[in-house]
PDB file of N, CA and C in Angstrom:
ATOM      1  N   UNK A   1       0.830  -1.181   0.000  1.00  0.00           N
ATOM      2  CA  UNK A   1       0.000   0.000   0.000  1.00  0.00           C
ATOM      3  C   UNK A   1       0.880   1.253   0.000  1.00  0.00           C
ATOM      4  N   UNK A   2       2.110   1.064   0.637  1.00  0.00           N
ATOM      5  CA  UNK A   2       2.916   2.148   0.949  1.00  0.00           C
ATOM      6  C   UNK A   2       3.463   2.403  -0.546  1.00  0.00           C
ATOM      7  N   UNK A   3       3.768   1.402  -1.307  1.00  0.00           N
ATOM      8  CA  UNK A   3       4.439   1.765  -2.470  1.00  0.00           C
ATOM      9  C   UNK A   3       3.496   2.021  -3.214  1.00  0.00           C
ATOM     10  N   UNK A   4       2.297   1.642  -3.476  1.00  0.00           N
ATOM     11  CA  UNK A   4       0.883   2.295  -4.448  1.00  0.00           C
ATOM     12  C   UNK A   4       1.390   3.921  -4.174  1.00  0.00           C
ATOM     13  N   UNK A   5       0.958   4.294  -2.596  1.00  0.00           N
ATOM     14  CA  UNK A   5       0.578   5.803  -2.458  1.00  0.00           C
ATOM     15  C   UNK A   5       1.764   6.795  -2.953  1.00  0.00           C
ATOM     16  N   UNK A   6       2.944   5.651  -2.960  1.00  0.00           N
ATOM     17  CA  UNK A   6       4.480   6.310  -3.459  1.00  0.00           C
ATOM     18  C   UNK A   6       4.246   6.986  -4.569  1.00  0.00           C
ATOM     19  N   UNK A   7       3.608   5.910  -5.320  1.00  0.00           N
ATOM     20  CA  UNK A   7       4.150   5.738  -6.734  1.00  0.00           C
ATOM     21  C   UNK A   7       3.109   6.999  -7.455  1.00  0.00           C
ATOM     22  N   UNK A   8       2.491   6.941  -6.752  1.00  0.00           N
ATOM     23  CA  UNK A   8       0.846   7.927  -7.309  1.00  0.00           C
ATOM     24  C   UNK A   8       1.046   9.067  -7.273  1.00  0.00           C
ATOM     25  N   UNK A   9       2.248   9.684  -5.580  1.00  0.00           N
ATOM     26  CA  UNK A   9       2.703  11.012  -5.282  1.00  0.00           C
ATOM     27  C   UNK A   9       3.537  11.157  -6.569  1.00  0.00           C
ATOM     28  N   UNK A  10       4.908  10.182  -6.395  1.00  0.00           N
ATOM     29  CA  UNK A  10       5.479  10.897  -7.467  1.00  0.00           C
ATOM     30  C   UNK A  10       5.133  11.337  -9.003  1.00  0.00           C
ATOM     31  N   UNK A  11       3.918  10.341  -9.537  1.00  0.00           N
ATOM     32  CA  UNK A  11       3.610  10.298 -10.658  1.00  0.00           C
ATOM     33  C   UNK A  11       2.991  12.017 -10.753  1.00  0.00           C
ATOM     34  N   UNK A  12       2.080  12.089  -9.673  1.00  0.00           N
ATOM     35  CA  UNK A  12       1.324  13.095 -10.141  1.00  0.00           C
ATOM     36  C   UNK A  12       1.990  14.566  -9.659  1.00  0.00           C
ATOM     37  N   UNK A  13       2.941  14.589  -9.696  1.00  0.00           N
ATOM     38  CA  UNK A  13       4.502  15.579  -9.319  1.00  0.00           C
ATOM     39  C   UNK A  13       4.863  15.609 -10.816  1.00  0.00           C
ATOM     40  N   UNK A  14       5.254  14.574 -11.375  1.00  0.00           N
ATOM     41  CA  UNK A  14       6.016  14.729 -12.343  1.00  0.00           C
ATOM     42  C   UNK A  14       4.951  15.066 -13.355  1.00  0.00           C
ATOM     43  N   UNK A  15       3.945  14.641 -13.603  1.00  0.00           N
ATOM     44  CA  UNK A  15       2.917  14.648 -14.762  1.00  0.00           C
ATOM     45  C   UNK A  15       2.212  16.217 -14.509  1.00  0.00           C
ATOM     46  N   UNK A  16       2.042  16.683 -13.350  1.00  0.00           N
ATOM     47  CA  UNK A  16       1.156  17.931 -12.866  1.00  0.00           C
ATOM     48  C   UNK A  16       1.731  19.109 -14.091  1.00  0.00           C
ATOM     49  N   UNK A  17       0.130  19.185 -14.327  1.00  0.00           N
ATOM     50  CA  UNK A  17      -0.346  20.365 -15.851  1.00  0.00           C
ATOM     51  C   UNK A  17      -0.233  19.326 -16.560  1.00  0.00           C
ATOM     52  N   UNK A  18      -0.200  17.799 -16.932  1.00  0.00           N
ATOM     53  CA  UNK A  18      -0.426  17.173 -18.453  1.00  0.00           C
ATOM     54  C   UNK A  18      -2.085  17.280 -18.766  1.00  0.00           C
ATOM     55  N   UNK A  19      -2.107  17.370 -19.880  1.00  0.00           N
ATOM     56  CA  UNK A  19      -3.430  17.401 -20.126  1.00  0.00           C
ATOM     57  C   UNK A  19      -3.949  16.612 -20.833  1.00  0.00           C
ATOM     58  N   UNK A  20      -2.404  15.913 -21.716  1.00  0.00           N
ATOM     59  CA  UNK A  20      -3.249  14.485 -22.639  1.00  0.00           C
ATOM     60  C   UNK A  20      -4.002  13.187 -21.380  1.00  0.00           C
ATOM     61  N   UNK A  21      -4.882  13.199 -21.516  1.00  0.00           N
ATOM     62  CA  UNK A  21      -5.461  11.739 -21.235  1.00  0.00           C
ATOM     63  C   UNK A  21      -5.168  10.687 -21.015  1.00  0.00           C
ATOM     64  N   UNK A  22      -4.288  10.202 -22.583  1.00  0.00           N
ATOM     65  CA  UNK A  22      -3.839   8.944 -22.481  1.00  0.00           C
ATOM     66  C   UNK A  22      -2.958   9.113 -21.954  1.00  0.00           C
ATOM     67  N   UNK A  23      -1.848   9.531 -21.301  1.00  0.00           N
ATOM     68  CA  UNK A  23      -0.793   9.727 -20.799  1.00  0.00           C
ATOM     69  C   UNK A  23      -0.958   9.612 -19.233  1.00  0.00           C
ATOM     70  N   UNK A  24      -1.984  10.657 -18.851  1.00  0.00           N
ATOM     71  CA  UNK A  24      -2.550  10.016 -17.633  1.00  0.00           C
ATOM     72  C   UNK A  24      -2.581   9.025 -17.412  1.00  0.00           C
ATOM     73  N   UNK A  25      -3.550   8.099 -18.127  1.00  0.00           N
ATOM     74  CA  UNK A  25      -4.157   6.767 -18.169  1.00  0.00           C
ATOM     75  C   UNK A  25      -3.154   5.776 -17.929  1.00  0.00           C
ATOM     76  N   UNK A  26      -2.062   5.766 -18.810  1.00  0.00           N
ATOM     77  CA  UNK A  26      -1.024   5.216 -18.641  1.00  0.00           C
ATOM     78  C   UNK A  26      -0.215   5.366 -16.967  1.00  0.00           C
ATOM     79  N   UNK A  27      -0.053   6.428 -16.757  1.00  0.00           N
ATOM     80  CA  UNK A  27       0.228   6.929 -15.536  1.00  0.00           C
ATOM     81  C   UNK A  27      -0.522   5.877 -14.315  1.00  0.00           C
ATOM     82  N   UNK A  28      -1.871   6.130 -14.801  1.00  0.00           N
ATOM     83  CA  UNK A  28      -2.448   5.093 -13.533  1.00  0.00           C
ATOM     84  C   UNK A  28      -1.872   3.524 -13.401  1.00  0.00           C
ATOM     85  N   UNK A  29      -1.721   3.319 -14.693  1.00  0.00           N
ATOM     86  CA  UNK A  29      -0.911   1.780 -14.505  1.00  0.00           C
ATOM     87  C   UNK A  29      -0.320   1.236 -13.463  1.00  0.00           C
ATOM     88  N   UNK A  30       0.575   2.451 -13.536  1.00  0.00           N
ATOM     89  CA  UNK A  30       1.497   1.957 -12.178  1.00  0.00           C
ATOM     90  C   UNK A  30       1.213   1.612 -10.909  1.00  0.00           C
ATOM     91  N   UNK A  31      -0.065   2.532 -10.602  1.00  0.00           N
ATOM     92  CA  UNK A  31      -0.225   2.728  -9.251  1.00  0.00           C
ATOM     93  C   UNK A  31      -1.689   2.484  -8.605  1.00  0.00           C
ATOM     94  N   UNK A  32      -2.927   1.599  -9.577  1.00  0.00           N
ATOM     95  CA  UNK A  32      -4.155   1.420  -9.703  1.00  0.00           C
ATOM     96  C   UNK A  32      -4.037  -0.161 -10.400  1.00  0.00           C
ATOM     97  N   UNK A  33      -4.588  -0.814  -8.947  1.00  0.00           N
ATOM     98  CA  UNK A  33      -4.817  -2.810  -9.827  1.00  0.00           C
ATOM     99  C   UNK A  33      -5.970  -2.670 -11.282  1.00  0.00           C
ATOM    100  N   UNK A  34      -5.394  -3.163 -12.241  1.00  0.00           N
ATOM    101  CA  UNK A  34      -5.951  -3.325 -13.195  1.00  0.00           C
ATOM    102  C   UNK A  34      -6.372  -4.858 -13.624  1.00  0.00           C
ATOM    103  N   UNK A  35      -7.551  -4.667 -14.407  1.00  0.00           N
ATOM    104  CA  UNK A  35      -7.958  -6.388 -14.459  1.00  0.00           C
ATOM    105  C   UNK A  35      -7.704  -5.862 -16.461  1.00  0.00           C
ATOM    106  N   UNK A  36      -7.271  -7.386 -16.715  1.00  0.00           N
ATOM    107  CA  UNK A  36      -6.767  -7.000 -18.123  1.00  0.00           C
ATOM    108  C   UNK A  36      -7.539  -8.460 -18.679  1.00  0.00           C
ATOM    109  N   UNK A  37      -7.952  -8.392 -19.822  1.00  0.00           N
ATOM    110  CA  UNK A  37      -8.516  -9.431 -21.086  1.00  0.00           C
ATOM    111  C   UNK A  37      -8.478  -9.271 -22.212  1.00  0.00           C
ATOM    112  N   UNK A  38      -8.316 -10.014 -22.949  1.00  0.00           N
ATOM    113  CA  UNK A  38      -7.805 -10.765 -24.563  1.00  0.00           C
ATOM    114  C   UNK A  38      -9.340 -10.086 -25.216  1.00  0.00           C
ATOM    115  N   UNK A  39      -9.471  -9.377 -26.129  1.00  0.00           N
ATOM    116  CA  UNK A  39     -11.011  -9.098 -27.061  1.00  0.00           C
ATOM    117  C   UNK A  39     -10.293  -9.135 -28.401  1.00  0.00           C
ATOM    118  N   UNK A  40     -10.778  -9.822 -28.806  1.00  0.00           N
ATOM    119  CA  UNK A  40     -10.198 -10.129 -30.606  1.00  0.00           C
ATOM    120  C   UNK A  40      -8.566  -9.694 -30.487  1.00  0.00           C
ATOM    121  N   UNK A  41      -8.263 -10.606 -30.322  1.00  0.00           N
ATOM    122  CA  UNK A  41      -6.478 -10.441 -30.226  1.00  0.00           C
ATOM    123  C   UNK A  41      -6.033  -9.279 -29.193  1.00  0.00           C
ATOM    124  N   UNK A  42      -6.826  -8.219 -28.981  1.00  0.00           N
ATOM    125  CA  UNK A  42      -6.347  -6.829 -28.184  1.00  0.00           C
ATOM    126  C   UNK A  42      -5.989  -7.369 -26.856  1.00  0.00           C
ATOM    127  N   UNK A  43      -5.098  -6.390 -26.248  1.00  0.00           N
ATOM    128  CA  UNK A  43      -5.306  -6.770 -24.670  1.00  0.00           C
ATOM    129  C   UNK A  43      -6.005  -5.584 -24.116  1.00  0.00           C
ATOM    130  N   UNK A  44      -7.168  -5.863 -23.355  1.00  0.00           N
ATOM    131  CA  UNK A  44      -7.604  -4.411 -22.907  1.00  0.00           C
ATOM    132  C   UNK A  44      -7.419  -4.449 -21.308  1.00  0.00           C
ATOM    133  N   UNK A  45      -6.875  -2.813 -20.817  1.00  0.00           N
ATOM    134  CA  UNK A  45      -6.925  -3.118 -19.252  1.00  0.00           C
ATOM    135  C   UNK A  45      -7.879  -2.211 -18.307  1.00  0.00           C
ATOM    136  N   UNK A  46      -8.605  -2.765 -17.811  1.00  0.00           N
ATOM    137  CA  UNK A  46      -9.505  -1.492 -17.238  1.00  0.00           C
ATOM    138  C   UNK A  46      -9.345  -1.254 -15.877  1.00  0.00           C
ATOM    139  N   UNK A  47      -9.500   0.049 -15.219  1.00  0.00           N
ATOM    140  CA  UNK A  47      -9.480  -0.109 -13.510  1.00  0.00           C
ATOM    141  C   UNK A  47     -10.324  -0.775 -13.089  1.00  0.00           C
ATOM    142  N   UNK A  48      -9.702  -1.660 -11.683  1.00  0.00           N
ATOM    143  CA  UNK A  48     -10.327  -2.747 -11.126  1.00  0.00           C
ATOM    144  C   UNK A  48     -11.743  -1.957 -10.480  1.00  0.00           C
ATOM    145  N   UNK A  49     -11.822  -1.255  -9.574  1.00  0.00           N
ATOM    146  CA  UNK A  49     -11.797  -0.288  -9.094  1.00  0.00           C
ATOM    147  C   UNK A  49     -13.656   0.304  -9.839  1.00  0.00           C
ATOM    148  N   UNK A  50     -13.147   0.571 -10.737  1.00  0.00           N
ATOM    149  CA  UNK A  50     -14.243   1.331 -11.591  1.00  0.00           C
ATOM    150  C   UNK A  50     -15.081   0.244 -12.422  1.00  0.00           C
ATOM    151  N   UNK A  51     -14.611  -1.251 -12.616  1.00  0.00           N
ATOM    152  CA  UNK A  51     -15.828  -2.092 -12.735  1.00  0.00           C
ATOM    153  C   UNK A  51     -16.239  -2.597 -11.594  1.00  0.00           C
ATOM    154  N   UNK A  52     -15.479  -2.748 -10.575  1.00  0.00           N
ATOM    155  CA  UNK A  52     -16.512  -2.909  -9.577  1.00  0.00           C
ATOM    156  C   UNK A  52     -17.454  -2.143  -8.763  1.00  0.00           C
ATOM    157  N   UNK A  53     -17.409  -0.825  -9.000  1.00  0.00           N
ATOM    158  CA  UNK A  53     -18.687  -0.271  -8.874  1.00  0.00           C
ATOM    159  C   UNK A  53     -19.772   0.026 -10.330  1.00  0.00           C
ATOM    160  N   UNK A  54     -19.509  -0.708 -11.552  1.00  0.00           N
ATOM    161  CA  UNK A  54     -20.277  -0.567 -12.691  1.00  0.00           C
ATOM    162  C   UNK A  54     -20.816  -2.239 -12.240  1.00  0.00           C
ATOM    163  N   UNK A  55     -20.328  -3.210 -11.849  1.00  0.00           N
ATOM    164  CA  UNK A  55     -20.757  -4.583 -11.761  1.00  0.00           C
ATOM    165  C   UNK A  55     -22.052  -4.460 -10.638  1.00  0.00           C
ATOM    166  N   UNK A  56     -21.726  -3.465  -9.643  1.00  0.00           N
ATOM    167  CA  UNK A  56     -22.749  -3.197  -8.158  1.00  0.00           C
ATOM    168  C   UNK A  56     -24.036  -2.450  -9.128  1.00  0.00           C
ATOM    169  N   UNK A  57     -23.471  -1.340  -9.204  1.00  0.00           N
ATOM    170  CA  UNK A  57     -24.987  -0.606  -9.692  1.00  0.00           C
ATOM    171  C   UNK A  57     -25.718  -0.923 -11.056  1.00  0.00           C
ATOM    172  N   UNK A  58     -25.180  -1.960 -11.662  1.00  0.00           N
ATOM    173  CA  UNK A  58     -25.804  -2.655 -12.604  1.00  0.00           C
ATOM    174  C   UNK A  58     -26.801  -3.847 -11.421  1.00  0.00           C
ATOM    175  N   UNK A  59     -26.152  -4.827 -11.218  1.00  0.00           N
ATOM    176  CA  UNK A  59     -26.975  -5.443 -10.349  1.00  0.00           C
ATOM    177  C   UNK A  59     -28.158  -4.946  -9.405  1.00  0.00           C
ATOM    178  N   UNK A  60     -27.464  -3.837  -9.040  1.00  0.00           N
ATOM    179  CA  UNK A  60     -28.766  -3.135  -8.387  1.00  0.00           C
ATOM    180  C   UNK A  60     -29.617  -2.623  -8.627  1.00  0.00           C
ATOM    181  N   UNK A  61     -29.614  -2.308 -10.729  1.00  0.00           N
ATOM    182  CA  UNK A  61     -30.287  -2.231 -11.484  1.00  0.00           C
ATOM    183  C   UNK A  61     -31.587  -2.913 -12.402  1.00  0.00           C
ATOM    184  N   UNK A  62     -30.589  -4.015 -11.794  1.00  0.00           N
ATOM    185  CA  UNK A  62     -31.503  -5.008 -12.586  1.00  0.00           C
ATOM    186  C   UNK A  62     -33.162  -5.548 -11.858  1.00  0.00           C
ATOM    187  N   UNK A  63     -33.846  -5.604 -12.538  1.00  0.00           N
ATOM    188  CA  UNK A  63     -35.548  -5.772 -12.245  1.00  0.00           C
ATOM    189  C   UNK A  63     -36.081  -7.291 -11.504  1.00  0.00           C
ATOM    190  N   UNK A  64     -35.989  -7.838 -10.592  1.00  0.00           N
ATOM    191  CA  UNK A  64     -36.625  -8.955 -10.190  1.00  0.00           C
ATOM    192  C   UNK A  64     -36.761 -10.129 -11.879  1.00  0.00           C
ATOM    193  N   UNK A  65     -37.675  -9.375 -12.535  1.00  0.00           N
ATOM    194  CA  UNK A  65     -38.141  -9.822 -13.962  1.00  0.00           C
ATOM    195  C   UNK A  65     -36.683 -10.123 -14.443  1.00  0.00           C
ATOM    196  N   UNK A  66     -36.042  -9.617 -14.398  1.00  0.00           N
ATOM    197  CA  UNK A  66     -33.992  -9.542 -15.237  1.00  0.00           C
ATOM    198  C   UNK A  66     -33.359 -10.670 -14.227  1.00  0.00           C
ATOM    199  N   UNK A  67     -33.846 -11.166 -13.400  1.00  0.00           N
ATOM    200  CA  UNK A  67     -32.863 -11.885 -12.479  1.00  0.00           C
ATOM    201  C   UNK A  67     -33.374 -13.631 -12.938  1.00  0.00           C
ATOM    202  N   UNK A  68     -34.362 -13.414 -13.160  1.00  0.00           N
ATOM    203  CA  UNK A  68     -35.099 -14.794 -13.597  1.00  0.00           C
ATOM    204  C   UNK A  68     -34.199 -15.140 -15.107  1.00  0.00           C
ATOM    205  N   UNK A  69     -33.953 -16.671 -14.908  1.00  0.00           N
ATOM    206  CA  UNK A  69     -33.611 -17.003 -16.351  1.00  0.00           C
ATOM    207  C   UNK A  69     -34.824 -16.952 -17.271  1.00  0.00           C
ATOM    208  N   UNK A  70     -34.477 -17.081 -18.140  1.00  0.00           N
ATOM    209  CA  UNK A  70     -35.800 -16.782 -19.096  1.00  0.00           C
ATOM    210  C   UNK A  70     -35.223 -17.906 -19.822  1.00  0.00           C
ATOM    211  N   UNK A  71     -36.873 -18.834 -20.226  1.00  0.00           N
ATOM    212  CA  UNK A  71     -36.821 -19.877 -20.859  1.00  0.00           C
ATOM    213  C   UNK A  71     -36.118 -20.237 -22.417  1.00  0.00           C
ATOM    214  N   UNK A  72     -36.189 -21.407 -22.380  1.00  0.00           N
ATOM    215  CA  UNK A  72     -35.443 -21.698 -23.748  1.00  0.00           C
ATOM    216  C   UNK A  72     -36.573 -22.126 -25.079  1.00  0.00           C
ATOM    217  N   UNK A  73     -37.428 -22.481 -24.272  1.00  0.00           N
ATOM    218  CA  UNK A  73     -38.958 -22.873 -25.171  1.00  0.00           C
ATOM    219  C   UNK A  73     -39.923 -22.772 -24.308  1.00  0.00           C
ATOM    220  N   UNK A  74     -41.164 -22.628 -25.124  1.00  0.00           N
ATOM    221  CA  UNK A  74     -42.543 -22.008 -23.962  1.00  0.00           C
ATOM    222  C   UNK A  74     -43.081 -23.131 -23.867  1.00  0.00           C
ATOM    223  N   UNK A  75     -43.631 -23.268 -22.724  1.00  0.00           N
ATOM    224  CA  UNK A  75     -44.719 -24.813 -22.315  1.00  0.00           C
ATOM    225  C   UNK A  75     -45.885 -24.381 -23.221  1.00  0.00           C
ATOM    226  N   UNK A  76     -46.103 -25.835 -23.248  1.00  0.00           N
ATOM    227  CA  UNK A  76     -47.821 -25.550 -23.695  1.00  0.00           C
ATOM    228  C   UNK A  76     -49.056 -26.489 -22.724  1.00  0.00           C
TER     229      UNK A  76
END
């Protein structure tokens, strides 16, 4: 934890006034757990962090009706 909060001070020392984005983004790498996966050959990495509160308030979104599997063929 001590070296996360290190790494974050110095980053944002050295980077302070960037304004590109991706450069940021990159920046967080270092110092933010990232969950990473394969999508058509790509590797994509996203903050851990920020899908797990998109995974919560989706679920908490979802309708009683959305939680039910829904059939594969209708009875008769």
């Amino acid at each position: 934890m001590f070296l996360q909060q290190l790494c974050q001070l110095c980053l944002r020392n050295a980077l302070d006034g960037m304004a590109d984005p991706f450069t940021l983004r990159a920046a967080e790498l270092f110092f933010r757990p990232q969950n990473a996966t394969v999508h058509e050959g790509l590797l994509l990495l996203a903050d851990a962090e920020v899908l797990e509160q998109r995974f919560v308030e989706r679920a908490r979104d979802r309708t009683p009706a959305d939680r039910r599997p829904t059939p594969r063929w209708e009875p008769r």
